[in-house]
Protein backbone atom coordinates (compact mmCIF):
# COMPACT_ATOMS: atom_id res chain seq x y z
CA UNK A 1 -17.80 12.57 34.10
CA UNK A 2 -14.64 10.82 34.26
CA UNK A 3 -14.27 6.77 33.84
CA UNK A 4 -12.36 4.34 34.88
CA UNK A 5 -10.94 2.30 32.02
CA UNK A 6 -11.26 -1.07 34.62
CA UNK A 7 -14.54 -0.64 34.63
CA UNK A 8 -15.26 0.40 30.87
CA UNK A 9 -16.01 -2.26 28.17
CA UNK A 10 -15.70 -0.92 24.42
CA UNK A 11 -18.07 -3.06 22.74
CA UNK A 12 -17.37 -3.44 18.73
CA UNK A 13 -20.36 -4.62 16.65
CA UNK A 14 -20.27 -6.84 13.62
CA UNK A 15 -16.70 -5.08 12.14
CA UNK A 16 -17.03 -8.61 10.20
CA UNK A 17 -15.92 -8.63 6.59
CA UNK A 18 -19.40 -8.67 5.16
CA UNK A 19 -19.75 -5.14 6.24
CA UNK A 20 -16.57 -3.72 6.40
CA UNK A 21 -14.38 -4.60 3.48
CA UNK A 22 -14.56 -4.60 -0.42
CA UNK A 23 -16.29 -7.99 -1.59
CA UNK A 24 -18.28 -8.09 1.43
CA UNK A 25 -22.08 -8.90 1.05
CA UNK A 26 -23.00 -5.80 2.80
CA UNK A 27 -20.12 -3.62 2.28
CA UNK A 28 -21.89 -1.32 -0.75
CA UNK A 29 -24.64 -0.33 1.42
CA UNK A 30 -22.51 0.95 4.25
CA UNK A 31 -19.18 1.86 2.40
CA UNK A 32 -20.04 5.55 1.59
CA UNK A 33 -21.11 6.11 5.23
CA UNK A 34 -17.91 4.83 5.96
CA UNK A 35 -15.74 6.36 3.93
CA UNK A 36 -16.95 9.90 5.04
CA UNK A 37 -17.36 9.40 8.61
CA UNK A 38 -13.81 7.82 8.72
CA UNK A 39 -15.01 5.47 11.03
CA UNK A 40 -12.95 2.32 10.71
CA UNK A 41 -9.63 4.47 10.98
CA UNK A 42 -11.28 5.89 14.18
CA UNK A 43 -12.03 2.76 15.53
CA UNK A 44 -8.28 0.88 14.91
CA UNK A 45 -6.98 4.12 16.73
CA UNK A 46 -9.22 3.37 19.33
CA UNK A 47 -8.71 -0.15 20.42
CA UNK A 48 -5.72 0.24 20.05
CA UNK A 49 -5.28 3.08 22.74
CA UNK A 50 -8.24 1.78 24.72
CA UNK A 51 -6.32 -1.47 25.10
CA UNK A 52 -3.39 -0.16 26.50
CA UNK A 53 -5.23 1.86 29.08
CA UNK A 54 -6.99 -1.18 29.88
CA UNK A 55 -10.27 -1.42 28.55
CA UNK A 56 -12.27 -4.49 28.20
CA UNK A 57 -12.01 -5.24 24.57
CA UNK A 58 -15.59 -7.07 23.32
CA UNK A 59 -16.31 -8.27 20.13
CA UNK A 60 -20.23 -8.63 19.24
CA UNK A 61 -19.93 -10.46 15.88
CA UNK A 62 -23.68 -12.02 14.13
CA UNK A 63 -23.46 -15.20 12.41
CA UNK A 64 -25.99 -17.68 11.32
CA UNK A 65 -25.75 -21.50 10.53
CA UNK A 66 -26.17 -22.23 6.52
CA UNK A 67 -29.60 -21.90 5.41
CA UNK A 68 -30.05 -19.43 8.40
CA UNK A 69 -32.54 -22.15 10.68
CA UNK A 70 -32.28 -19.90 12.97
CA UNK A 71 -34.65 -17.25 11.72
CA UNK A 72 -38.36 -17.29 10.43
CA UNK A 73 -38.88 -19.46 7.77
CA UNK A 74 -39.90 -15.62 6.19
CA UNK A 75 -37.67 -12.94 7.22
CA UNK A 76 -38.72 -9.73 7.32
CA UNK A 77 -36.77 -5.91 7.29
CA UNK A 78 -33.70 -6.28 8.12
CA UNK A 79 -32.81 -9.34 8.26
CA UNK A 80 -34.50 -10.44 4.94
CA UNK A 81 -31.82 -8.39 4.00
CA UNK A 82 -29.25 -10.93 5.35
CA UNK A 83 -30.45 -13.58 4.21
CA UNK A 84 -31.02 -12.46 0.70
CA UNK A 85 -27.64 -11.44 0.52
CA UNK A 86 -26.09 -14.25 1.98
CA UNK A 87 -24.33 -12.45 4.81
CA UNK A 88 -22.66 -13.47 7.86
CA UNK A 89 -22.54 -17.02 7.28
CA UNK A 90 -20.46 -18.80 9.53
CA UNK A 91 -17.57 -20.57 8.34
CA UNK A 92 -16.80 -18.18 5.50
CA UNK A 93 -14.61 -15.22 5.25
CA UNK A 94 -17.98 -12.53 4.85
CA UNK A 95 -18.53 -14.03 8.65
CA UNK A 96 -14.86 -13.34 9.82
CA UNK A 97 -13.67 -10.52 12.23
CA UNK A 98 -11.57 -8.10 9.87
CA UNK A 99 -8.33 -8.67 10.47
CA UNK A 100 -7.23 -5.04 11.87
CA UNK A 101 -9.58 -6.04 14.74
CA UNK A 102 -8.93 -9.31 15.28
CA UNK A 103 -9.28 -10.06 19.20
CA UNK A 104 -6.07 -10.20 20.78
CA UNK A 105 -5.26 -11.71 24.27
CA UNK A 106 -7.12 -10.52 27.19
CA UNK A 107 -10.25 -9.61 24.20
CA UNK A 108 -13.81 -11.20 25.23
CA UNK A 109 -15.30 -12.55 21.88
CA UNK A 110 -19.18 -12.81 22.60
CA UNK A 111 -21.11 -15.86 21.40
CA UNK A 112 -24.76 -16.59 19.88
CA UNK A 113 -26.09 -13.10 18.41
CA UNK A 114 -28.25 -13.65 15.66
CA UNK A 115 -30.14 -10.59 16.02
CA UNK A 116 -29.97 -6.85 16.31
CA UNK A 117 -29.42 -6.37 19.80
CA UNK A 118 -26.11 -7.60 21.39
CA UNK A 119 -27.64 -8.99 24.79
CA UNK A 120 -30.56 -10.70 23.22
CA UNK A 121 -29.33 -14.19 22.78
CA UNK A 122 -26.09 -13.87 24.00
CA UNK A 123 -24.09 -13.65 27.09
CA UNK A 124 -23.30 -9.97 27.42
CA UNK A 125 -24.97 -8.30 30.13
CA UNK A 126 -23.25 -11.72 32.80
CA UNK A 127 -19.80 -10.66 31.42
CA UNK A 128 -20.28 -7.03 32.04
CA UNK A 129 -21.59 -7.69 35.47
CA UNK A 130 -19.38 -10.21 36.11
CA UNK A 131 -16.00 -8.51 35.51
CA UNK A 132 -17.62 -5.48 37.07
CA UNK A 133 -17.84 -3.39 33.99
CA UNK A 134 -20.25 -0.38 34.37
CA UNK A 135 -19.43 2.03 31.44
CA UNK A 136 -20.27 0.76 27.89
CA UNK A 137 -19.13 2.35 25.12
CA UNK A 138 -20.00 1.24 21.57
CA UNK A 139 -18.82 1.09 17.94
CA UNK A 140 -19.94 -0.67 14.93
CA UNK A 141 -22.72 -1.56 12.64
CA UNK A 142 -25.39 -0.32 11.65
CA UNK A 143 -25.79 3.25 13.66
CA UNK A 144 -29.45 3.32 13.80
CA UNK A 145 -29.64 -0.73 13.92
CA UNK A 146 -27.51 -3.24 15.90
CA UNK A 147 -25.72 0.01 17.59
CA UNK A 148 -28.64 1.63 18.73
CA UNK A 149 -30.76 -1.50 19.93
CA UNK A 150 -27.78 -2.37 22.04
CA UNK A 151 -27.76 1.23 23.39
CA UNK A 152 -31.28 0.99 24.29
CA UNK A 153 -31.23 -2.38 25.96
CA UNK A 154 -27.81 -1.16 28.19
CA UNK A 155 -29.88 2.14 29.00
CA UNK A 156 -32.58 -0.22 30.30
CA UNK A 157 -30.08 -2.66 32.25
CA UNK A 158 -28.70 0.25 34.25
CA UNK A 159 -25.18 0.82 32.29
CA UNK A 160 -23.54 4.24 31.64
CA UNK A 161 -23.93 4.23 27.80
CA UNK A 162 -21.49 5.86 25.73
CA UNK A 163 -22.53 6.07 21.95
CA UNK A 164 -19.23 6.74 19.33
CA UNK A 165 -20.51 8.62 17.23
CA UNK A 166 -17.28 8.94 14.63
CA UNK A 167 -16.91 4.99 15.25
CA UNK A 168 -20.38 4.01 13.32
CA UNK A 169 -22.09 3.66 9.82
CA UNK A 170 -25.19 3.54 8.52
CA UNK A 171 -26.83 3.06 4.78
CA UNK A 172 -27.01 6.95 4.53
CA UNK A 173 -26.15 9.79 5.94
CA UNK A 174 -29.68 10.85 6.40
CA UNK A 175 -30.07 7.78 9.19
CA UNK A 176 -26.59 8.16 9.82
CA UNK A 177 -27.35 11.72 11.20
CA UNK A 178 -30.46 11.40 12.09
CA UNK A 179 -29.97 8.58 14.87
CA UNK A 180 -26.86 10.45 16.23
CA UNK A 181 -28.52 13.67 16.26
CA UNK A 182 -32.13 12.26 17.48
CA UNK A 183 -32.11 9.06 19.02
CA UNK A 184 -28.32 8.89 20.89
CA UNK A 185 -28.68 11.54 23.37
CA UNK A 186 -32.32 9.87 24.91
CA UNK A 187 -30.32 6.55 25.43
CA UNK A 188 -26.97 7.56 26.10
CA UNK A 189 -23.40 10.16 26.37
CA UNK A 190 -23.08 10.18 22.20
CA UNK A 191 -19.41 10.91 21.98
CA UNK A 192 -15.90 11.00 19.91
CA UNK A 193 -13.53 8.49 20.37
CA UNK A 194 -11.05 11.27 21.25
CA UNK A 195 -13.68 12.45 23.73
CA UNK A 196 -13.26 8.47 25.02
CA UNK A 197 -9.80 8.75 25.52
CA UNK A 198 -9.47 11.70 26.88
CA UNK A 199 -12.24 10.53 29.79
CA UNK A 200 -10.37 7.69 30.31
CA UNK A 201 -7.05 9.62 30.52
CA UNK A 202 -9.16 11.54 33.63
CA UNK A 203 -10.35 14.60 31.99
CA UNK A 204 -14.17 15.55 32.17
CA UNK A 205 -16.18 14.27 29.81
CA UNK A 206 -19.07 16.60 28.92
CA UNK A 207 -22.74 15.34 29.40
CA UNK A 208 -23.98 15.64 25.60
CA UNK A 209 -27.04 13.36 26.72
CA UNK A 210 -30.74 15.12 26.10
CA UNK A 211 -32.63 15.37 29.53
CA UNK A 212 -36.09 15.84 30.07
């Protein structure tokens, strides 16, 4: 498998400041995951790279109003989560795009997700089809949460799903390897970002997925 990058979107998943950097209202439950996975160096490499080739550059950040009307009066799993720790509020810094990612011109910045997967809610799946993008690769947080429910729902719609697998963090490592290991290769081509590159450079990409 090969791809062209004029038809591949990379797809970058709450790299907000709540998750990704010191002082963030998230950032202790992810950081180790990140630290030893590398993952945010991985991704700035990647963009970066994937850009240049060009790659549709798509940022999937979450956000809620103050107060968070938006959700159950009673928030369960993960989301209680949010709202007990005051995450991704908008209008404050936690809510901000880090700046090593900040969308440059020629990025697509997608608008209204408030839950775990990237389509619900928001107008994803008419910009991919719309700009004629069939491969989606993704990146971000959490592996086995936002990532993976994205994956699913891009599996369903009919997209050729890459997962990055050195380009995502979890709370652990358990889930961390776990959803990688188990759950990636039903849904989708888990791969490196180097494996990325070097697909979109034209060499063959090798079918990781787990057929049945």
């Amino acid at each position: 498998m090969k791809l062209d990058p004029s038809k591949t979107a990379l797809v970058l998943i709450e790299f907000q400041n709540d998750f990704t950097t010191p002082g963030g209202a998230l950032h202790g439950a992810v950081q180790g995951v990140m630290e030893s996975s590398h993952m945010l160096d991985n991704t700035r490499a990647l963009v970066q790279q994937a850009r240049e080739q060009g790659v549709t550059i798509i940022h999937a950040p979450i956000s809620f109003a103050p107060g968070y009307g938006e959700l159950n009066p009673q928030p369960y799993g993960i989301l209680k989560g949010v709202v007990d720790n005051n995450a991704f509020v908008k209008g404050t810094w936690g809510a901000e795009i880090i700046d090593d990612l900040k969308p440059q011109q020629g990025d697509i910045v997608i608008e209204g997700k408030r839950g775990l997967c990237a389509f619900s809610s928001t107008n994803l799946d008419f910009i991919l089809r719309s700009r004629g993008l069939q491969n989606v690769a993704l990146a971000g947080f959490l592996t086995n949460c936002c990532v993976e429910s994205t994956m699913r729902t891009a599996y369903e719609k009919g997209f050729n799903v890459l997962t990055l697998t050195d380009c995502v963090a979890a709370t652990s490592e358990e889930e961390q390897r776990v959803a990688i290991e188990k759950d990636y290769p039903m849904f989708s081509h888990p791969v490196t970002s180097q494996d990325l590159l070097g697909a979109l450079e034209g060499q063959q990409l090798v079918d990781a997925s787990r057929g049945y």
